[in-house]
C-alpha atoms as a PDB file:
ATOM      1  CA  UNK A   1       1.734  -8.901  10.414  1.00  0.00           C
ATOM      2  CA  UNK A   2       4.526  -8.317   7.731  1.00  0.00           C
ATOM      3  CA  UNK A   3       3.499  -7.660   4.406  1.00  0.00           C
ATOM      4  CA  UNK A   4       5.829  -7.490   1.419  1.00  0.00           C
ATOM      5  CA  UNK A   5       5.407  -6.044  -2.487  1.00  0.00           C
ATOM      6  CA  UNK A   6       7.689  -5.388  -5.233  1.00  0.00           C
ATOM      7  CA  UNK A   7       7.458  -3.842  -8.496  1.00  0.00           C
ATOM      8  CA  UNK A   8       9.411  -2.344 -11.027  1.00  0.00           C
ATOM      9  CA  UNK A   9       8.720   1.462 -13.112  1.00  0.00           C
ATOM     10  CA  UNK A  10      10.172   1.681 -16.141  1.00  0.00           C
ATOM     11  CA  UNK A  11      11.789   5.397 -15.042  1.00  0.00           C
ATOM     12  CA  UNK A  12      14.962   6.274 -13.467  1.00  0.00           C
ATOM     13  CA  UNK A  13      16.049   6.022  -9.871  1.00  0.00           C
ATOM     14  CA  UNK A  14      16.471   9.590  -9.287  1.00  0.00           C
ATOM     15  CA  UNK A  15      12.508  10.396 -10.849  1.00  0.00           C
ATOM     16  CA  UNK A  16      11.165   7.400  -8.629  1.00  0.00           C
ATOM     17  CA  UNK A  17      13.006   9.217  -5.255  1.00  0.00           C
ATOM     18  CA  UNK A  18      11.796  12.710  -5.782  1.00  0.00           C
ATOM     19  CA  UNK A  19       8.116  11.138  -5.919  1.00  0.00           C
ATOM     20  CA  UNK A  20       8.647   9.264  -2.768  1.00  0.00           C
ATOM     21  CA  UNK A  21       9.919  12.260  -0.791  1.00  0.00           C
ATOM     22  CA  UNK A  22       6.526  13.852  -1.850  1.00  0.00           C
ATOM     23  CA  UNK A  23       4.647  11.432   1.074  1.00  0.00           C
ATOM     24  CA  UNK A  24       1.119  12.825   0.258  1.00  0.00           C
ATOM     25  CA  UNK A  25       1.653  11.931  -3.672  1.00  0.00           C
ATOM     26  CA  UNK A  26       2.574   8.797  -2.696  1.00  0.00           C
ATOM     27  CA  UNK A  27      -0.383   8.537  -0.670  1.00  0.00           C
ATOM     28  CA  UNK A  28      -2.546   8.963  -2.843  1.00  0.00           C
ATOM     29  CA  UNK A  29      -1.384   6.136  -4.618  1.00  0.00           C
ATOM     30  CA  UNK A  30      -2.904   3.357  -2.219  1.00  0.00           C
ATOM     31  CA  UNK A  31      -6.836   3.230  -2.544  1.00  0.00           C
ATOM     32  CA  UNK A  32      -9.231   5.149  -0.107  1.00  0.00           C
ATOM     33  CA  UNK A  33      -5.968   6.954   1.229  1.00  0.00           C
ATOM     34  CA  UNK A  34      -5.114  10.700   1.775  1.00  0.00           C
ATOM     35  CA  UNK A  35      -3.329  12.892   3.679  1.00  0.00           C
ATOM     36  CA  UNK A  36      -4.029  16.342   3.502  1.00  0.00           C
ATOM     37  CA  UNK A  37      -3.007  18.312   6.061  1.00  0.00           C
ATOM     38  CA  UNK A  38       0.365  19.165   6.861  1.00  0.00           C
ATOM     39  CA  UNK A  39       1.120  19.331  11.006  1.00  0.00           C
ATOM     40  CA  UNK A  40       4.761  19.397  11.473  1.00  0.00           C
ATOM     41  CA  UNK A  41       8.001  18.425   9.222  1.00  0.00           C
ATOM     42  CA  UNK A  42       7.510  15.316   7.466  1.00  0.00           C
ATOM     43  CA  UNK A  43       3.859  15.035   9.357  1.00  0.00           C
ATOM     44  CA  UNK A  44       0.903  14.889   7.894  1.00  0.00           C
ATOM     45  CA  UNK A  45      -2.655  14.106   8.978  1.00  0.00           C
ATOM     46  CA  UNK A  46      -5.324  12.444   6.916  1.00  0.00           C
ATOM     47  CA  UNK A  47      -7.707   9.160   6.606  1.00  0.00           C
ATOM     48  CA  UNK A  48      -8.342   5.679   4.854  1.00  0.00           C
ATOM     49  CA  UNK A  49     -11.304   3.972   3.908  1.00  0.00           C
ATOM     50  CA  UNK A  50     -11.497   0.485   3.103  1.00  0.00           C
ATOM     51  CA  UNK A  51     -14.443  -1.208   2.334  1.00  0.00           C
ATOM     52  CA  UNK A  52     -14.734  -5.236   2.841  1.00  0.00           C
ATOM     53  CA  UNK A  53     -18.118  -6.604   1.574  1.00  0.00           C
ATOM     54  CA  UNK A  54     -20.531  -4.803   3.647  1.00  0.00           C
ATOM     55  CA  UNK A  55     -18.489  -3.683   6.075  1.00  0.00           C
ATOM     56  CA  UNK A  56     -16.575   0.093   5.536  1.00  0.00           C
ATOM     57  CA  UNK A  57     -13.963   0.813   7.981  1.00  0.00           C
ATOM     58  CA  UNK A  58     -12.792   4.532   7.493  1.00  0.00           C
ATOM     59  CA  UNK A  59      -9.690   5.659  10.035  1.00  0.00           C
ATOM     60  CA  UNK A  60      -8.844   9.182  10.983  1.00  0.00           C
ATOM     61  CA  UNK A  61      -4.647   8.914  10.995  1.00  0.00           C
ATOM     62  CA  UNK A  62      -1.271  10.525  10.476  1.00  0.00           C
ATOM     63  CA  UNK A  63       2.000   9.472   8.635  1.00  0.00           C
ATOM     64  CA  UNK A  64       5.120  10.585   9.458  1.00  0.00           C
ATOM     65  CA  UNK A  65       8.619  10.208   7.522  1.00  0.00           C
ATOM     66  CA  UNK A  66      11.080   8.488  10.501  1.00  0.00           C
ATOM     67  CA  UNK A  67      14.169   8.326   8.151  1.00  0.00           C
ATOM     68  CA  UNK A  68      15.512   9.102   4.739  1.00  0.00           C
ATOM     69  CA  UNK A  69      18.358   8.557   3.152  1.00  0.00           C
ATOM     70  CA  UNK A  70      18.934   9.706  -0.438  1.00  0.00           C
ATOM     71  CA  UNK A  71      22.728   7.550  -0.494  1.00  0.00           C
ATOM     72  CA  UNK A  72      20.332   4.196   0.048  1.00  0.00           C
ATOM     73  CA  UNK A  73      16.990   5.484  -0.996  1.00  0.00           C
ATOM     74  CA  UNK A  74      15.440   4.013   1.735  1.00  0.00           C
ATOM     75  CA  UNK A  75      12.744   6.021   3.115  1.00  0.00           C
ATOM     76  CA  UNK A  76      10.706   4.955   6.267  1.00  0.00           C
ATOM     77  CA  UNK A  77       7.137   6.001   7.372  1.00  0.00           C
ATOM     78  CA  UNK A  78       5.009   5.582  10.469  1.00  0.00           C
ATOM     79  CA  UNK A  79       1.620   5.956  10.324  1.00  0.00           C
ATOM     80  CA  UNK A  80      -1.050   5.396  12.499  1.00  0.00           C
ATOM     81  CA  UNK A  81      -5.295   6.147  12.888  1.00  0.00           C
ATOM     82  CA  UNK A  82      -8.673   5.096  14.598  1.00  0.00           C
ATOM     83  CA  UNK A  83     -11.449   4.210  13.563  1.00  0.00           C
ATOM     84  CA  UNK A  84     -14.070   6.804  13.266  1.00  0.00           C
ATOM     85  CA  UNK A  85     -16.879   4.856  14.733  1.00  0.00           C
ATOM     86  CA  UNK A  86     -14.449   3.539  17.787  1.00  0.00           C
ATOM     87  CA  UNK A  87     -14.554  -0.029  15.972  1.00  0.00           C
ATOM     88  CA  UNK A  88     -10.271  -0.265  16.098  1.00  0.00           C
ATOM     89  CA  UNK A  89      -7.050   1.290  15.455  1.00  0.00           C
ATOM     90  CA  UNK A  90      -4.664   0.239  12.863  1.00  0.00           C
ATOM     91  CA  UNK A  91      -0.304   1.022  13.148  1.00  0.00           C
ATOM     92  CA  UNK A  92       1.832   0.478   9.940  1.00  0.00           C
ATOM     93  CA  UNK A  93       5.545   0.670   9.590  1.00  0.00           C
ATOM     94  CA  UNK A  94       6.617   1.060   6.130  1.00  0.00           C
ATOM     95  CA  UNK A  95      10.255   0.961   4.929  1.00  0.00           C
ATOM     96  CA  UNK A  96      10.830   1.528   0.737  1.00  0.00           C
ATOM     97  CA  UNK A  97      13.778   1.183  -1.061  1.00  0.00           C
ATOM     98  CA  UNK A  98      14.703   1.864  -4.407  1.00  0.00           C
ATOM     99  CA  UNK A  99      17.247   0.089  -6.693  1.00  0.00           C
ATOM    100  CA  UNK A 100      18.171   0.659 -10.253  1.00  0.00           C
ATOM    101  CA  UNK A 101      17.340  -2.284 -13.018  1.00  0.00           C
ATOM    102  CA  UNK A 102      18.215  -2.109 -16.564  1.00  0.00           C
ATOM    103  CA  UNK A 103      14.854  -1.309 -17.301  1.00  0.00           C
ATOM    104  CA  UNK A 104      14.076   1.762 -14.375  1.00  0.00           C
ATOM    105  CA  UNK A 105      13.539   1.073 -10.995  1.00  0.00           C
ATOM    106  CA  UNK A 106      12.381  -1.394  -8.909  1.00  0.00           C
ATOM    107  CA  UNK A 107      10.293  -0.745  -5.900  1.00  0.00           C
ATOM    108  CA  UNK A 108      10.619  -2.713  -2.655  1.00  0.00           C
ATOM    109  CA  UNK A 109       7.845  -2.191   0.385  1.00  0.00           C
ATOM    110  CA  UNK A 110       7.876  -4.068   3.193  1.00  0.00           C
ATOM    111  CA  UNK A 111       5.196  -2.900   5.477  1.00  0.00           C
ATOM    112  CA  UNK A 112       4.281  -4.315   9.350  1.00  0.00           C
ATOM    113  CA  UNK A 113       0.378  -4.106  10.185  1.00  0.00           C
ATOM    114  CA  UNK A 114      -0.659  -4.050  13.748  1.00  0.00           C
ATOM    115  CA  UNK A 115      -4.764  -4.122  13.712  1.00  0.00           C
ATOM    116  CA  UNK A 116      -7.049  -3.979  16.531  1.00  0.00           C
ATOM    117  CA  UNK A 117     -10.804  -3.964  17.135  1.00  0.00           C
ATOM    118  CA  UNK A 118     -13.147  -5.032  14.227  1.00  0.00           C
ATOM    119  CA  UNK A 119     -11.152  -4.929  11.581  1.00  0.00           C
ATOM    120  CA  UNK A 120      -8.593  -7.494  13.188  1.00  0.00           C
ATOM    121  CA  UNK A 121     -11.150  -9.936  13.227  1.00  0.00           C
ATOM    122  CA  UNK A 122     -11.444 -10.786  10.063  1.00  0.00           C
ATOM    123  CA  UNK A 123      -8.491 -13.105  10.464  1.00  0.00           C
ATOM    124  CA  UNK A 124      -5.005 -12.723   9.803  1.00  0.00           C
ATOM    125  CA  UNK A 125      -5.309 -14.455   5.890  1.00  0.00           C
ATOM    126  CA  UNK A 126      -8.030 -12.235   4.898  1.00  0.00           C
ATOM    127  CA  UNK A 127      -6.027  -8.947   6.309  1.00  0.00           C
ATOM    128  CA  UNK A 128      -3.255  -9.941   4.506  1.00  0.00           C
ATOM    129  CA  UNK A 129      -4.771 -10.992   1.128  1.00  0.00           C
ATOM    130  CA  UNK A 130      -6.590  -7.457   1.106  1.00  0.00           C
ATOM    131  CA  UNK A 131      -3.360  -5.618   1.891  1.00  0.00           C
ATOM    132  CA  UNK A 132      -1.852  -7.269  -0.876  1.00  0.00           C
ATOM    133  CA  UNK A 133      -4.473  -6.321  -3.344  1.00  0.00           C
ATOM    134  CA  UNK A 134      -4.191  -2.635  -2.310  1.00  0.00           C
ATOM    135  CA  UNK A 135      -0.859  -3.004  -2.248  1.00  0.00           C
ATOM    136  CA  UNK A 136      -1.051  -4.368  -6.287  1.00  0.00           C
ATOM    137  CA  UNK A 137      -3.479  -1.100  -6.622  1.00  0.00           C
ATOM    138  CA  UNK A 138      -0.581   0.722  -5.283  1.00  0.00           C
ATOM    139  CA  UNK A 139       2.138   0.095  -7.642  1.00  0.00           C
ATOM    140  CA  UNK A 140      -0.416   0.156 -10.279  1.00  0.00           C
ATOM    141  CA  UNK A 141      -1.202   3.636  -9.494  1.00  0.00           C
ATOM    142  CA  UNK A 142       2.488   4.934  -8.557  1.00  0.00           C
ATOM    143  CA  UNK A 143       3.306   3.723 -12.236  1.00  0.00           C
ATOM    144  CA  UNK A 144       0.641   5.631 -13.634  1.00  0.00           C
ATOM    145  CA  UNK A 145       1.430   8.876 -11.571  1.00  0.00           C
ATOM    146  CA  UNK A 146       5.369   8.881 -12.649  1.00  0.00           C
ATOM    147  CA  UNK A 147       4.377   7.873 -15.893  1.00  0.00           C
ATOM    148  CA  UNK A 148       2.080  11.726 -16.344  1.00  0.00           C
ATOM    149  CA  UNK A 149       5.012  13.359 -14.446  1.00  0.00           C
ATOM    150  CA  UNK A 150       7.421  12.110 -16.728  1.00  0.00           C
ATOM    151  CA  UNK A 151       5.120  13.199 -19.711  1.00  0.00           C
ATOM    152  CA  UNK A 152       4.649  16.425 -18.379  1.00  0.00           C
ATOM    153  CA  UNK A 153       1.328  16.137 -17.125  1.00  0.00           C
ATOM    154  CA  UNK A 154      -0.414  16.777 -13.306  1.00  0.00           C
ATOM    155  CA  UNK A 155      -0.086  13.057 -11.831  1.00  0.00           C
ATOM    156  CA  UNK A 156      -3.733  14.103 -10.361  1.00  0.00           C
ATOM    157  CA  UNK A 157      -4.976  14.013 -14.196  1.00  0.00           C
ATOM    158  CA  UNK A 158      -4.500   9.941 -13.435  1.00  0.00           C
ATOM    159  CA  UNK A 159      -4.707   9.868  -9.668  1.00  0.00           C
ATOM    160  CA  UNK A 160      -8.728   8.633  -9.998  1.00  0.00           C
ATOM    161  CA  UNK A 161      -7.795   5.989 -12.308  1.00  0.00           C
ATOM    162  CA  UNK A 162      -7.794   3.300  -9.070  1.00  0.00           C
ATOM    163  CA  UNK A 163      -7.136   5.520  -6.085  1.00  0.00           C
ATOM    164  CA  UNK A 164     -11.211   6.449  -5.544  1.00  0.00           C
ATOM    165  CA  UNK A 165     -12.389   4.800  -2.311  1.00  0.00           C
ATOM    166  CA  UNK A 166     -12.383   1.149  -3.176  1.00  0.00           C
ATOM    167  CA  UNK A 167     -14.609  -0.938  -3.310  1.00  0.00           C
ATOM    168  CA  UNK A 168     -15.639  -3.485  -0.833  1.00  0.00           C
ATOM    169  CA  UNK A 169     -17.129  -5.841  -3.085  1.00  0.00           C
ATOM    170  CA  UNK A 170     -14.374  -5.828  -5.815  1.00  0.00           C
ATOM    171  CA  UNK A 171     -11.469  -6.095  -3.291  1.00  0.00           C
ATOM    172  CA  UNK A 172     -13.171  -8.766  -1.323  1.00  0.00           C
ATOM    173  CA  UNK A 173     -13.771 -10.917  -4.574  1.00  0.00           C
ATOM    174  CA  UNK A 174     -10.161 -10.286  -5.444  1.00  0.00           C
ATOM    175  CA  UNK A 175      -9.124 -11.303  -1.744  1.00  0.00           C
ATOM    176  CA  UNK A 176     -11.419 -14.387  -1.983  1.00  0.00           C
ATOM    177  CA  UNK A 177      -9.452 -15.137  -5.233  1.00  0.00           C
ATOM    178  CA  UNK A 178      -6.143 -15.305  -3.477  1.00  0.00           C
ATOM    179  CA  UNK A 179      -7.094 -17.320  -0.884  1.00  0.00           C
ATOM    180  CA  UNK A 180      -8.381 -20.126  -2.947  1.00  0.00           C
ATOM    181  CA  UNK A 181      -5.534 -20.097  -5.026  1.00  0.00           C
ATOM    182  CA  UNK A 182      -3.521 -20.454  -2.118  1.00  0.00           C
ATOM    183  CA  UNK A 183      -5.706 -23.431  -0.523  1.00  0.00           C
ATOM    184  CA  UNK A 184      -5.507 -24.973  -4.218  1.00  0.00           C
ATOM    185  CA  UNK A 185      -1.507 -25.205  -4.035  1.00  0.00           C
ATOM    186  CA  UNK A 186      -1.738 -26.199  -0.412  1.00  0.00           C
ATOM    187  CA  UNK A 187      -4.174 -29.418  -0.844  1.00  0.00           C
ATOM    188  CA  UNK A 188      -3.686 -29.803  -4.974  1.00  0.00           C
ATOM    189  CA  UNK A 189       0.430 -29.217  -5.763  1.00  0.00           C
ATOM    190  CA  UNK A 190       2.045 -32.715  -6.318  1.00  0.00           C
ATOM    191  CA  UNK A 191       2.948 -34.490  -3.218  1.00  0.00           C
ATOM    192  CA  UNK A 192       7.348 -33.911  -2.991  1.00  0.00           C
ATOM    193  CA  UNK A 193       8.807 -36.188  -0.577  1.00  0.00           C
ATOM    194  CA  UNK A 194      12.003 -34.096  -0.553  1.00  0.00           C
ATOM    195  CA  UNK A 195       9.331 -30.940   1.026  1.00  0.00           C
ATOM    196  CA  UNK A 196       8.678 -33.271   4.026  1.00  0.00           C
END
């Protein structure tokens, strides 16, 4: 499944690169996720957890940088884990790129999600309404980190702000959230005959 995010940092293009390079910073950034352990260039090896209600699905994994290009600044990572328990495995493509605003930088991940076992059956709207909320978490965070690197300080002084293992409950009400809202345009927008 293809999932999409952007957002904007109000800090310059050139900042916003060298903290992508740094792929275990940046992991850091999306809740429940880090990779600490370095195994080969651009290879690293570490785990997610994601809780969904009850449920916590926690992957062993590894990311690795597949291109880079500092002309573009497009950067793209493969990563891959299983699930600890033997429930699933989980594959992600992610491709970034950067572009300059007049306000700083804006952000744009595109990320494709290939899920198997238990945590695939949850349903493809549910997967993807989650993502998105950790993805939201993730920009939330990245902004925070480049904001104490651009004042100076360790971005780990912030890093536990919203990158602790998430919560199941909070993420699924937030997940639940989206969904309605997206059943409530679906049955509840005015009827446009021009849409049909």
């Amino acid at each position: 499944m293809l999932i999409t995010n952007n957002f904007e940092v109000d800090h310059p293009i050139d900042r916003v690169w060298t903290f992508f390079e740094n792929i275990p910073q940046v992991a850091k950034c999306l809740p429940g996720t880090e990779l600490n352990e370095e195994i080969g260039e651009d290879h690293y090896a570490g785990g997610v957890v994601i809780g969904l209600g009850p449920v916590k699905l926690s992957f062993d994994g590894n990311a690795k940088i597949l291109e880079r290009n500092e002309d573009t600044h497009t950067i793209k990572v493969d990563a891959a884990g299983a699930e600890k328990k033997g429930r699933g495995q989980a594959a992600m493509l992610v491709d970034a790129a950067l572009e300059t605003t007049a306000s700083g930088t804006k952000v744009a991940v595109t990320m494709d999600l290939q899920l198997s076992g238990a945590a695939a059956q949850y349903g493809r709207g549910l997967v993807s309404d989650v993502t998105a909320v950790l993805l939201d978490d993730f920009a939330a965070n990245a902004g925070a980190r480049l904001d104490a690197i651009a004042a100076g300080r360790s971005p780990d002084e912030v890093g536990q702000l919203a990158s602790s293992s998430p919560s199941g409950f909070a993420i699924g009400l937030r997940a639940v959230r989206m969904a309605l809202a997206r059943i409530f345009r679906r049955f509840f927008m005015p009827y446009s005959p021009e849409a049909v």
